[in-house]
C-alpha atoms as a PDB file:
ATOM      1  CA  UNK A   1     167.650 141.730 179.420  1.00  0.00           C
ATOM      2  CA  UNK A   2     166.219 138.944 181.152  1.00  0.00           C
ATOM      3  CA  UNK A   3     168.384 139.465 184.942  1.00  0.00           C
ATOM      4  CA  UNK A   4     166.498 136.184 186.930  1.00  0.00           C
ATOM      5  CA  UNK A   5     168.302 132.651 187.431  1.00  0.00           C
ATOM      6  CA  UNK A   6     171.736 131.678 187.604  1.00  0.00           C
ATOM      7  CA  UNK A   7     174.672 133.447 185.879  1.00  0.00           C
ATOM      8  CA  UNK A   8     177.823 132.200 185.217  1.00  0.00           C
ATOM      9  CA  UNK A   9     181.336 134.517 185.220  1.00  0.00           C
ATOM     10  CA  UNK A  10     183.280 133.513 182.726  1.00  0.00           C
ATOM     11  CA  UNK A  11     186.797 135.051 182.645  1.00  0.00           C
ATOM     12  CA  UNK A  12     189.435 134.622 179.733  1.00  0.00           C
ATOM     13  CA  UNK A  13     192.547 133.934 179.136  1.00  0.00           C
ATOM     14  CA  UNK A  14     194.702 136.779 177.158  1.00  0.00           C
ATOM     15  CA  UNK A  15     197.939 137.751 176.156  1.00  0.00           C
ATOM     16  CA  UNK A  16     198.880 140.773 178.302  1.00  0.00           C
ATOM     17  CA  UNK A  17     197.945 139.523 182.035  1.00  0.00           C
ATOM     18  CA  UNK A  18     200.416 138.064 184.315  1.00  0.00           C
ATOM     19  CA  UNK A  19     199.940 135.131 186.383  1.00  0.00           C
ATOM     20  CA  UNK A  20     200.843 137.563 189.117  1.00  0.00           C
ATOM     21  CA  UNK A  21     198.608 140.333 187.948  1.00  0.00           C
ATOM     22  CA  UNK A  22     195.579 137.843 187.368  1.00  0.00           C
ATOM     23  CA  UNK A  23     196.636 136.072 190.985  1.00  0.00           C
ATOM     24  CA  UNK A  24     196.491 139.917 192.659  1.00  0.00           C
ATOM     25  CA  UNK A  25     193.106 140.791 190.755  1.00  0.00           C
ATOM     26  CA  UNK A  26     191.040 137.425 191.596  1.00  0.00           C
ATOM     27  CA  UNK A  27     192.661 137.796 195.397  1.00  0.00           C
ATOM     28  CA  UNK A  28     191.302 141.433 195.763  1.00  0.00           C
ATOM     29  CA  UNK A  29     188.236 140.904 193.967  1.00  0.00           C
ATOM     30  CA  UNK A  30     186.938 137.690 194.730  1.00  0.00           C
ATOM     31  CA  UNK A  31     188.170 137.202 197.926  1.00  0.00           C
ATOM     32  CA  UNK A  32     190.451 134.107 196.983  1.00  0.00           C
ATOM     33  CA  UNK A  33     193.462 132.757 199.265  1.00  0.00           C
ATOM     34  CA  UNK A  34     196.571 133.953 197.266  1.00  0.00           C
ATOM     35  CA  UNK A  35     196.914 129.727 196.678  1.00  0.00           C
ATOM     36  CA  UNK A  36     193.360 129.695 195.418  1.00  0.00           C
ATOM     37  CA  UNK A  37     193.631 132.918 192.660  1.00  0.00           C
ATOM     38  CA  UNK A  38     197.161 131.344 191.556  1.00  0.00           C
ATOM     39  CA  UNK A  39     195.424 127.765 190.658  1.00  0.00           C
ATOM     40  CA  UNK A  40     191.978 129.567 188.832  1.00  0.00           C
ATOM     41  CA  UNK A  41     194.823 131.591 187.076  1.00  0.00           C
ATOM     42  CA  UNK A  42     196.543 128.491 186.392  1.00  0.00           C
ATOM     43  CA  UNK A  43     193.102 126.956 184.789  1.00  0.00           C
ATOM     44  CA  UNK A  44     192.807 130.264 182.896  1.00  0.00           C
ATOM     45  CA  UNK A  45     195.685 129.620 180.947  1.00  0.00           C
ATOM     46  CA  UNK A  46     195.406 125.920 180.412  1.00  0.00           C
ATOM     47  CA  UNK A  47     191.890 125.987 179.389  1.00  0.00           C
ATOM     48  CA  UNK A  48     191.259 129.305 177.611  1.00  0.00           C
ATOM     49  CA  UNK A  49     188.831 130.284 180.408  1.00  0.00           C
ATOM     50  CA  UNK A  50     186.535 129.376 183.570  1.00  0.00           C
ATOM     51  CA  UNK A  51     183.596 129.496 184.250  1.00  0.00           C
ATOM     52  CA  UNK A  52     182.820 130.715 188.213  1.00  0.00           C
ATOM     53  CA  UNK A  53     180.004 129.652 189.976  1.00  0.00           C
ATOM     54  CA  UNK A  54     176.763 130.383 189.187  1.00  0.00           C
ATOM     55  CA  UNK A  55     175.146 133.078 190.792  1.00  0.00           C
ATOM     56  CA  UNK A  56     172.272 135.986 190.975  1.00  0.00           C
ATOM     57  CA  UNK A  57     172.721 138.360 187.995  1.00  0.00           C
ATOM     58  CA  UNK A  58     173.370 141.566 190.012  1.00  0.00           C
ATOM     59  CA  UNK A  59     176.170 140.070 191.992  1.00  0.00           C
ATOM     60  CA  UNK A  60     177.482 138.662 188.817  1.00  0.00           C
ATOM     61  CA  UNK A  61     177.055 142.328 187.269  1.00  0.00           C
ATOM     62  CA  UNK A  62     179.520 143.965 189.747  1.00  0.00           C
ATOM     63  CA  UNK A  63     182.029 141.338 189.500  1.00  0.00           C
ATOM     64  CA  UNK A  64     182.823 141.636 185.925  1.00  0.00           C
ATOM     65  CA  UNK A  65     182.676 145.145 186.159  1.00  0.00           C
ATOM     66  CA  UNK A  66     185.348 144.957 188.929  1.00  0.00           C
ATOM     67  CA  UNK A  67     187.230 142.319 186.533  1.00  0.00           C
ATOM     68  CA  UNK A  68     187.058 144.459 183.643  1.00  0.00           C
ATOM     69  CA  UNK A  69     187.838 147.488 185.278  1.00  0.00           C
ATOM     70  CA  UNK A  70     191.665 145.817 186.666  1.00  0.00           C
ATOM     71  CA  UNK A  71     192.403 144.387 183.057  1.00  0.00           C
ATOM     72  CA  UNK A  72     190.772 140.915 182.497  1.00  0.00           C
ATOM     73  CA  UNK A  73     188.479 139.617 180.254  1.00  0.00           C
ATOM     74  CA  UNK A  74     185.794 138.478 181.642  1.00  0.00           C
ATOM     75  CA  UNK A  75     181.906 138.385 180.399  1.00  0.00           C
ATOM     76  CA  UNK A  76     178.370 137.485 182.537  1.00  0.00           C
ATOM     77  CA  UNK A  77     176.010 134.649 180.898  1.00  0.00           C
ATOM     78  CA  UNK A  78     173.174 132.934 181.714  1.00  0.00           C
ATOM     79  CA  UNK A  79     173.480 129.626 183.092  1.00  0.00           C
END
């Protein structure tokens, strides 16, 4: 797997999340004002998905993990 450049977060929108529960999960795990997470998980439902800034792979790695592992769907690509 080729791990240099920029990768993007991209995290979808499903049917079992809450915009409370994806609010809580983008707060603890990305650090986001509780105003912040509640807009992103506004976008997430509007538009299907976002796409995060890009970023270094590893970093990008342990986010999705930690976004997976609370219930979302979210996948790492290359920029």
């Amino acid at each position: 797997m080729r791990q240099g450049g920029s990768w993007i977060i991209e995290i979808h929108n499903d049917n079992i999340n809450t915009y409370g529960g994806v609010t809580l999960v983008l707060s603890d795990v990305l650090g986001y004002t509780t105003e912040t997470a509640y807009r992103v998980a506004g976008d997430i439902d509007r538009r299907g998905k976002v796409d995060l800034a890009p970023g270094p792979w590893a970093e990008g790695e342990k986010l999705v993990a930690a976004l997976q592992v609370r219930g979302l769907r979210a996948r790492l690509r290359h920029a």
